[in-house]
Protein backbone atom coordinates (compact mmCIF):
# COMPACT_ATOMS: atom_id res chain seq x y z
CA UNK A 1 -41.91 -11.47 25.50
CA UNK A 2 -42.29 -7.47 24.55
CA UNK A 3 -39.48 -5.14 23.88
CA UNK A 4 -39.87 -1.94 25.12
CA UNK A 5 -38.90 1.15 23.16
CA UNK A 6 -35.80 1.77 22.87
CA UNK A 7 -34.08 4.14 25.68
CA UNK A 8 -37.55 4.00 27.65
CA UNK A 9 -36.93 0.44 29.99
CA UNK A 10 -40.77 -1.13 30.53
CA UNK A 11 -42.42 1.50 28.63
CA UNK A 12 -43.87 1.08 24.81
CA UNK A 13 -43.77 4.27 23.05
CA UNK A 14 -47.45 4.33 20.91
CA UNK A 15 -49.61 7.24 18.56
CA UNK A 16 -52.85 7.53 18.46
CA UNK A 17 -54.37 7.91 15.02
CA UNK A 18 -58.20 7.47 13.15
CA UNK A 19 -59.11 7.99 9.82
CA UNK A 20 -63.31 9.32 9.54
CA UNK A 21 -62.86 8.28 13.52
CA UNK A 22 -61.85 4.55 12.72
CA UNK A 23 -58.78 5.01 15.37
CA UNK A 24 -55.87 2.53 15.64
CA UNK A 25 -52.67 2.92 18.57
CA UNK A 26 -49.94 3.04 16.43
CA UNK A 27 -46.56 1.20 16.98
CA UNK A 28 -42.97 2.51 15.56
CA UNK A 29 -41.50 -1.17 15.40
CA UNK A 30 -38.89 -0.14 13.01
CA UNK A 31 -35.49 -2.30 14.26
CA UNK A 32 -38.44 -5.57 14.06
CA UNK A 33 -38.02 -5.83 18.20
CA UNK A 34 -41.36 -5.85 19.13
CA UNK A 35 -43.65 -8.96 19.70
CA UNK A 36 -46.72 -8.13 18.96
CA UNK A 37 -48.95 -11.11 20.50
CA UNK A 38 -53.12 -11.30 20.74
CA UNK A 39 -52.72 -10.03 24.25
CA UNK A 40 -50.72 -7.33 23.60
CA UNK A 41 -53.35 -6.37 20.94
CA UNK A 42 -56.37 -7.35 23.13
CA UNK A 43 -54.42 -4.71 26.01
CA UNK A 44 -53.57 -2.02 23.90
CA UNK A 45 -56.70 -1.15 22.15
CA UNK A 46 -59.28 -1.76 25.16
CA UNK A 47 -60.82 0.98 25.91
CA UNK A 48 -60.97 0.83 29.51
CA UNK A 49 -57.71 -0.88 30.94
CA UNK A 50 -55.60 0.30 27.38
CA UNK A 51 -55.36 3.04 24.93
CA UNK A 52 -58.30 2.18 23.19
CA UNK A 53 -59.23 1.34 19.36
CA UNK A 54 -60.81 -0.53 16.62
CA UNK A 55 -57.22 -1.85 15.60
CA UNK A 56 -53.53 -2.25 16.36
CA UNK A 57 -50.81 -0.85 13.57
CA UNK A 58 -47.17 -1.92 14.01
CA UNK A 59 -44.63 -0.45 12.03
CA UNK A 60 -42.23 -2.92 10.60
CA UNK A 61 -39.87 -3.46 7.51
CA UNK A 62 -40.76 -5.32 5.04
CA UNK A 63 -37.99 -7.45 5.35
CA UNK A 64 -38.76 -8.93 9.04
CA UNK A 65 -41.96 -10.75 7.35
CA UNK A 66 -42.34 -13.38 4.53
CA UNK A 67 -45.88 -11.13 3.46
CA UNK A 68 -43.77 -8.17 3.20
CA UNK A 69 -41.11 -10.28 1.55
CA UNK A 70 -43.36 -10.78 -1.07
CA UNK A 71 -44.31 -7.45 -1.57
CA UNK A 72 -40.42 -6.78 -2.06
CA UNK A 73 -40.42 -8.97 -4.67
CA UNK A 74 -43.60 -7.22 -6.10
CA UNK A 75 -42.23 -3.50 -5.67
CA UNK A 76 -38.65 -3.28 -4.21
CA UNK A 77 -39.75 0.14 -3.06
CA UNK A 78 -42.46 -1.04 -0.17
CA UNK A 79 -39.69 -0.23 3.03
CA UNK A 80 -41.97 -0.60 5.41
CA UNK A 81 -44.93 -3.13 5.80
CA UNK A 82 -48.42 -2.25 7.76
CA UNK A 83 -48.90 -5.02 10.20
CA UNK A 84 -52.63 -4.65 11.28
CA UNK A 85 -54.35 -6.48 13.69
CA UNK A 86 -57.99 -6.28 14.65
CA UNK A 87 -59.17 -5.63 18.10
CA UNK A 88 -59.24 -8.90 19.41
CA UNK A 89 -55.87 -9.87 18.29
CA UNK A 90 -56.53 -11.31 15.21
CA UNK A 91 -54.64 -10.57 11.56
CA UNK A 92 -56.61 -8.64 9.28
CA UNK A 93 -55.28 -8.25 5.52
CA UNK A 94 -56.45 -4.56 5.12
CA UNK A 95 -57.73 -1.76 6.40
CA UNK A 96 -58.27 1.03 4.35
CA UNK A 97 -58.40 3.88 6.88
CA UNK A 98 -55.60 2.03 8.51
CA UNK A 99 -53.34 2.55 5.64
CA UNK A 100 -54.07 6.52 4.85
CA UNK A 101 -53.56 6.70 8.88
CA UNK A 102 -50.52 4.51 9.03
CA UNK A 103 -49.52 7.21 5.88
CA UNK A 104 -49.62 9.94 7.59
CA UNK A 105 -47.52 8.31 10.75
CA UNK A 106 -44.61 7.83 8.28
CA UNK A 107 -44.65 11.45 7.40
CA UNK A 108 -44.83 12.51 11.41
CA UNK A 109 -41.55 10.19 11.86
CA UNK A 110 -40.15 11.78 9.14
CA UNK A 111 -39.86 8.25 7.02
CA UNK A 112 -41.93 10.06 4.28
CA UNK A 113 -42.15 13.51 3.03
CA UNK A 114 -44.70 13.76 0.54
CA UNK A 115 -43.48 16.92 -1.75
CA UNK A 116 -39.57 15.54 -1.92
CA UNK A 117 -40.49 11.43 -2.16
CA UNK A 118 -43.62 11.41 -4.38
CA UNK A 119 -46.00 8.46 -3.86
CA UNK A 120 -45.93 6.28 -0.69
CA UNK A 121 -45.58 2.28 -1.52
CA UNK A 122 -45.96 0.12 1.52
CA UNK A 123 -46.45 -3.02 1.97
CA UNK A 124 -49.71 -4.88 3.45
CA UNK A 125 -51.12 -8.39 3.76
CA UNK A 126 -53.42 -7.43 0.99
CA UNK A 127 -50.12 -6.62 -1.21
CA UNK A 128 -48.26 -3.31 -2.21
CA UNK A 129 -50.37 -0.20 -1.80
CA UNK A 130 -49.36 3.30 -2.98
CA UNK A 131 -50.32 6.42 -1.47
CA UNK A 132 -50.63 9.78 -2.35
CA UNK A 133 -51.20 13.62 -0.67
CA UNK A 134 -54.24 15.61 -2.31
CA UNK A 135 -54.73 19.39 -0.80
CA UNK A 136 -58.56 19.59 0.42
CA UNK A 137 -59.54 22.64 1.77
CA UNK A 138 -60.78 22.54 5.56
CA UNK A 139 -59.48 19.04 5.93
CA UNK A 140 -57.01 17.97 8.77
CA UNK A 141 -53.40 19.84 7.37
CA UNK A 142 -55.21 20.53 4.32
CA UNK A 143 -54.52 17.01 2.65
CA UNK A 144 -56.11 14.05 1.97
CA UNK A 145 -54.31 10.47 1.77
CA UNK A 146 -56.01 8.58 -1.53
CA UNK A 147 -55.30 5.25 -1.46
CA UNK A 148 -54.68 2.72 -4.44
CA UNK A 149 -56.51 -0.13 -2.70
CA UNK A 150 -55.71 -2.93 -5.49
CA UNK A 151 -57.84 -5.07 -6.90
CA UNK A 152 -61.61 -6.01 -5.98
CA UNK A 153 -63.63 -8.59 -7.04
CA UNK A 154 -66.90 -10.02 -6.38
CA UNK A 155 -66.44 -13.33 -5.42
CA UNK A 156 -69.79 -14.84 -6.95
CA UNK A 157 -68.91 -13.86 -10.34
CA UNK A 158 -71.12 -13.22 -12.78
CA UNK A 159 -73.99 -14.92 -11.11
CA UNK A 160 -73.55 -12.43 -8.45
CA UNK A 161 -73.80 -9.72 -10.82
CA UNK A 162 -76.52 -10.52 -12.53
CA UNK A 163 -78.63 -11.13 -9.25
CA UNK A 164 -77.56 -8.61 -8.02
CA UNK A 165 -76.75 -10.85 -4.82
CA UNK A 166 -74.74 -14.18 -3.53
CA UNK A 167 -75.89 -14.43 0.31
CA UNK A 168 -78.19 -13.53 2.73
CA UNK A 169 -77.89 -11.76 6.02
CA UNK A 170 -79.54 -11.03 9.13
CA UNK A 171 -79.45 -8.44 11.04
CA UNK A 172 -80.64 -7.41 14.64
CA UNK A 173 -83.63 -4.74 13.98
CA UNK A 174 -84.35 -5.99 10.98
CA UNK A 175 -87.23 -8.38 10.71
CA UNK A 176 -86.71 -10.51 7.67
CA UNK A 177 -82.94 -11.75 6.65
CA UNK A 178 -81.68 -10.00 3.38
CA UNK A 179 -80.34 -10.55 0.00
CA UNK A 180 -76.68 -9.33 0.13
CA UNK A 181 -73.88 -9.02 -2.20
CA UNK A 182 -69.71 -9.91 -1.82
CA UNK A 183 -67.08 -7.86 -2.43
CA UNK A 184 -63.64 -8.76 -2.26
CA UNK A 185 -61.31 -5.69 -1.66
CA UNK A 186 -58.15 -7.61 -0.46
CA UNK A 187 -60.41 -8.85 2.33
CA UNK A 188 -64.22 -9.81 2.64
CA UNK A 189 -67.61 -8.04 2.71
CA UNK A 190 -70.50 -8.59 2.60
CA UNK A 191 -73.28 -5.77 1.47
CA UNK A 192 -76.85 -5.18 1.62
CA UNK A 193 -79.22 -2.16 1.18
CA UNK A 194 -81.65 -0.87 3.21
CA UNK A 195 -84.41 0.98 2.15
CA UNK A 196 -84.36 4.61 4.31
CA UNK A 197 -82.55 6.58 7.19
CA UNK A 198 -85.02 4.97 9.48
CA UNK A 199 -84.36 1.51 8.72
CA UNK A 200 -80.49 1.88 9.28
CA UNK A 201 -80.80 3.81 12.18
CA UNK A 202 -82.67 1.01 13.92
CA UNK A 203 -80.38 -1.34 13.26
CA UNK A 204 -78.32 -2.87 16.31
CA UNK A 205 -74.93 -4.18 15.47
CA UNK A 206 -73.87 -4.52 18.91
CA UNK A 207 -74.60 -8.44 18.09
CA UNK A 208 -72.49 -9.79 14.96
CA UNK A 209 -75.40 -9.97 11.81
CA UNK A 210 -75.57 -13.90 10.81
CA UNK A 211 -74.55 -14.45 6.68
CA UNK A 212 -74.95 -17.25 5.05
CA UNK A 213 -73.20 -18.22 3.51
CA UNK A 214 -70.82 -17.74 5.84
CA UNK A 215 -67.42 -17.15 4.19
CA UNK A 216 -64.67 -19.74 5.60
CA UNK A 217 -62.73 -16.42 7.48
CA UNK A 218 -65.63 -14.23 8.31
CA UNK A 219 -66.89 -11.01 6.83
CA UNK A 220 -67.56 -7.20 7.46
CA UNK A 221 -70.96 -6.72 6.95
CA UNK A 222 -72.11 -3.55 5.25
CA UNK A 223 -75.58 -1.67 5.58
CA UNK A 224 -75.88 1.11 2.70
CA UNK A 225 -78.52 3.47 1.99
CA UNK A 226 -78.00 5.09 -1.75
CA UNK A 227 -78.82 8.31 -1.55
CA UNK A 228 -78.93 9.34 -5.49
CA UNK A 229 -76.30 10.68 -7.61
CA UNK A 230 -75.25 14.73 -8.79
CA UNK A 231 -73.02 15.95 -11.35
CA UNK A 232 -69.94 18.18 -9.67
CA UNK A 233 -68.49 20.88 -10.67
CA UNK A 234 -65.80 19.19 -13.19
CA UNK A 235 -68.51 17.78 -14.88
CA UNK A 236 -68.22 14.21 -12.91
CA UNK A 237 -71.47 12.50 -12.08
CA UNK A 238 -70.55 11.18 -8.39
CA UNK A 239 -72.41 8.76 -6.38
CA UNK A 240 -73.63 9.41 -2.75
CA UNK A 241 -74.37 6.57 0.05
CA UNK A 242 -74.74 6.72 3.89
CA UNK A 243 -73.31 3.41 5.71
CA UNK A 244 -72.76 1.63 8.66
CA UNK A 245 -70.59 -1.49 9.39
CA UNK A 246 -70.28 -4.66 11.70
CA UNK A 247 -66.45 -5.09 11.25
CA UNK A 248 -64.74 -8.45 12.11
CA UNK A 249 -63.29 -9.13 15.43
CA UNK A 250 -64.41 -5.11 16.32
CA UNK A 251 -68.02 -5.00 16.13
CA UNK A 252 -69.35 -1.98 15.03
CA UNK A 253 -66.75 0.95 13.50
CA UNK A 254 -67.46 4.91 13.03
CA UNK A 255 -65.84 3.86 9.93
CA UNK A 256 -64.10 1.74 7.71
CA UNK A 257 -61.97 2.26 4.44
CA UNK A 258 -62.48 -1.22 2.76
CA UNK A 259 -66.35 -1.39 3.65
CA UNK A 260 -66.70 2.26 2.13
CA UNK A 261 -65.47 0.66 -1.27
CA UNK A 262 -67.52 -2.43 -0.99
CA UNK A 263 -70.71 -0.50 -0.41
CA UNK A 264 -69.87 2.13 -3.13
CA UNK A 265 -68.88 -1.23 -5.81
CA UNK A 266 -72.10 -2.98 -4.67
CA UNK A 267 -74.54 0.08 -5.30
CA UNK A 268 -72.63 0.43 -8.31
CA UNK A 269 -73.01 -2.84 -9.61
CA UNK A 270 -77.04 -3.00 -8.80
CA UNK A 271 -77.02 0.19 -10.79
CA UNK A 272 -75.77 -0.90 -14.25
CA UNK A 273 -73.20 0.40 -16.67
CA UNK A 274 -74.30 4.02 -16.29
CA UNK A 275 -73.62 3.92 -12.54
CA UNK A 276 -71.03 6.48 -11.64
CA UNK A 277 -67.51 5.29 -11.24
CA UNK A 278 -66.99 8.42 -8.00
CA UNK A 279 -68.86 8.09 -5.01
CA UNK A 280 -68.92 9.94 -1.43
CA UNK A 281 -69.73 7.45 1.27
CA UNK A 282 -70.76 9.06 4.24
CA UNK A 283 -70.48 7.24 7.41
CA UNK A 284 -71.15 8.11 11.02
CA UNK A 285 -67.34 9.48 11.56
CA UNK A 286 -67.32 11.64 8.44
CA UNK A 287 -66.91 10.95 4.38
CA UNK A 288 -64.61 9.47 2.71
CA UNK A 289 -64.10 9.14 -1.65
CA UNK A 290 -64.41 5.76 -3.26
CA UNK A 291 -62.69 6.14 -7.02
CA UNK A 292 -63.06 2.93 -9.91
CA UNK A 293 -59.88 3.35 -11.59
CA UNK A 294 -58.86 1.17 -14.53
CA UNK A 295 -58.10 -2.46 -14.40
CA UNK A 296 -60.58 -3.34 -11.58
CA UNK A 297 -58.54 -1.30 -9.07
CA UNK A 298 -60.47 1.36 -6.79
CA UNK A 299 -59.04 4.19 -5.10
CA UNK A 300 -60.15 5.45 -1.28
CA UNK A 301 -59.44 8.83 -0.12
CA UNK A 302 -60.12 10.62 2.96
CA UNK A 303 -58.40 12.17 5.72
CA UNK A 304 -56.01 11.02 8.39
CA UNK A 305 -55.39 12.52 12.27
CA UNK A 306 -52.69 11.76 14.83
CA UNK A 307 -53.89 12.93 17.76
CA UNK A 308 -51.63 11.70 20.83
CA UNK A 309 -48.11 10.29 21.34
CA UNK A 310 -48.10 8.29 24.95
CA UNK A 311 -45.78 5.75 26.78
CA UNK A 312 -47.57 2.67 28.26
CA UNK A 313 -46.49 0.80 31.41
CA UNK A 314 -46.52 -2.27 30.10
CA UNK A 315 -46.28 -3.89 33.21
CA UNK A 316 -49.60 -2.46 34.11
CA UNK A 317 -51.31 -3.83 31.17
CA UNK A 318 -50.52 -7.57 32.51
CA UNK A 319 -49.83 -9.22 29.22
């Protein structure tokens, strides 16, 4: 069934972690002893009868799993591989406040140190991520985790671009559906804008917005609001949208990493070549950075908190 942590008999050793306040209970499954099942994953992140959070992250070597096999094979550097699971015990390829989170767990175990090892490489179900430290001032330990995300695509092509949209969605609040646009950012999304602060303040994702058409393994569904551009300091012009997100088998998220760079790519694309390629993305747990780097890749940065170790019975959680 489980295996308790080692040394501690019936009792699971777990962090608690969120990135912009999308949190995740955080496994050390480094010896590959643990089996992580749907119920364990339902029980651990309820927020009632559990340890609460929008996602479970086990700690594994790459090794122990054909996906992080592959990534071996793509990077022999990826040691360890981010196994994430959504709420409800489903697999989820990515998570993009997962993996800056699930960065800064390695450093607290002392499996990465930043200044001596250079750039993180891990493996996910999206493929090998790297990950870097970036000192911000006022942030949590004065560093961000950015975040090579990979590739992203829109999965309507061209079509899509010109249209400026490949689906339509529906929403709870909102009283017509609405053209929306797909990005691909190693898993799906769907986005669509809304026209003011009122408008996506009234909008109730407690129920799961309907998109057609529906993709054949679901979607998060992002609601942006572009709020206009400004040129920083540097000299870079940088983008600026508010969002909110219907994630998945979670529901509705303070955050999430992978929606933040589908709604930044989306208002991006509607706005043409001269669209900036930096964007803030503020969302209702904090901001996070959305870069376009070169070859289709894009970049998220933001910051990353552990805020409790604990030991769960886990013979009171009934799984």
């Amino acid at each position: 069934m489980t295996a308790p942590a080692p040394g501690s008999p019936g009792l699971l050793t777990v962090t608690k972690g969120h990135g912009t306040q999308n949190d995740f209970v955080l496994v050390d499954d480094r010896f590959d002893a643990l089996d992580l099942t749907e119920a364990l994953v339902r029980a651990l992140a309820d927020r009632r009868a559990g340890i609460g959070g929008d996602g479970v992250i086990r700690l594994v070597p790459c090794d122990a799993l054909p996906e992080g096999a592959r990534c071996l094979a793509q990077d022999p550097r990826a040691e360890w591989f981010m196994d994430y699971r959504n709420a409800d015990g489903s697999i989820a390829e990515m998570c993009g406040n997962g993996v800056r989170v699930f960065a800064a767990y390695l450093v607290e175990l002392g499996l990465w140190d930043p200044a001596a090892d250079g750039d993180l490489t891990i493996g996910t179900r999206a493929g090998v991520r790297h990950v870097r430290q970036e000192p911000v001032a006022g942030a949590p330990g004065g560093v961000w985790y950015a975040v090579d995300m990979g590739r992203w695509h829109l999965p309507g092509g061209a079509a899509a671009e010109r249209a400026g949209f490949d689906a339509e969605v529906v929403v709870t609040g909102l009283e017509v559906a609405r053209p929306a646009l797909s990005v691909d950012v190693g898993n799906p999304h769907t986005v669509l804008a809304l026209a003011g602060d009122a408008e996506l303040d009234a909008v109730d994702l407690t129920r799961a917005p309907s998109v057609s058409p529906q993709p054949p393994h679901g979607t998060n569904v992002e609601l942006v609001l572009p709020l206009g551009e400004q040129t920083a300091p540097d000299g870079t012009l940088v983008g600026r949208a508010r969002m909110r997100v219907h994630e998945r088998g979670v529901g509705e998220t303070r955050s999430c990493g992978t929606g933040a760079c589908a709604a930044a790519l989306a208002v991006r694309t509607w706005g043409g070549p001269q669209a900036p390629d930096v964007w803030l993305v503020d969302v209702p747990g904090g901001t996070v950075r959305v870069r376009v780097l070169a070859d289709d890749h894009v970049e998220l940065a933001g910051p990353a908190v552990l805020v409790a170790r604990a030991e769960v019975d886990l013979a009171a959680l009934a799984v």
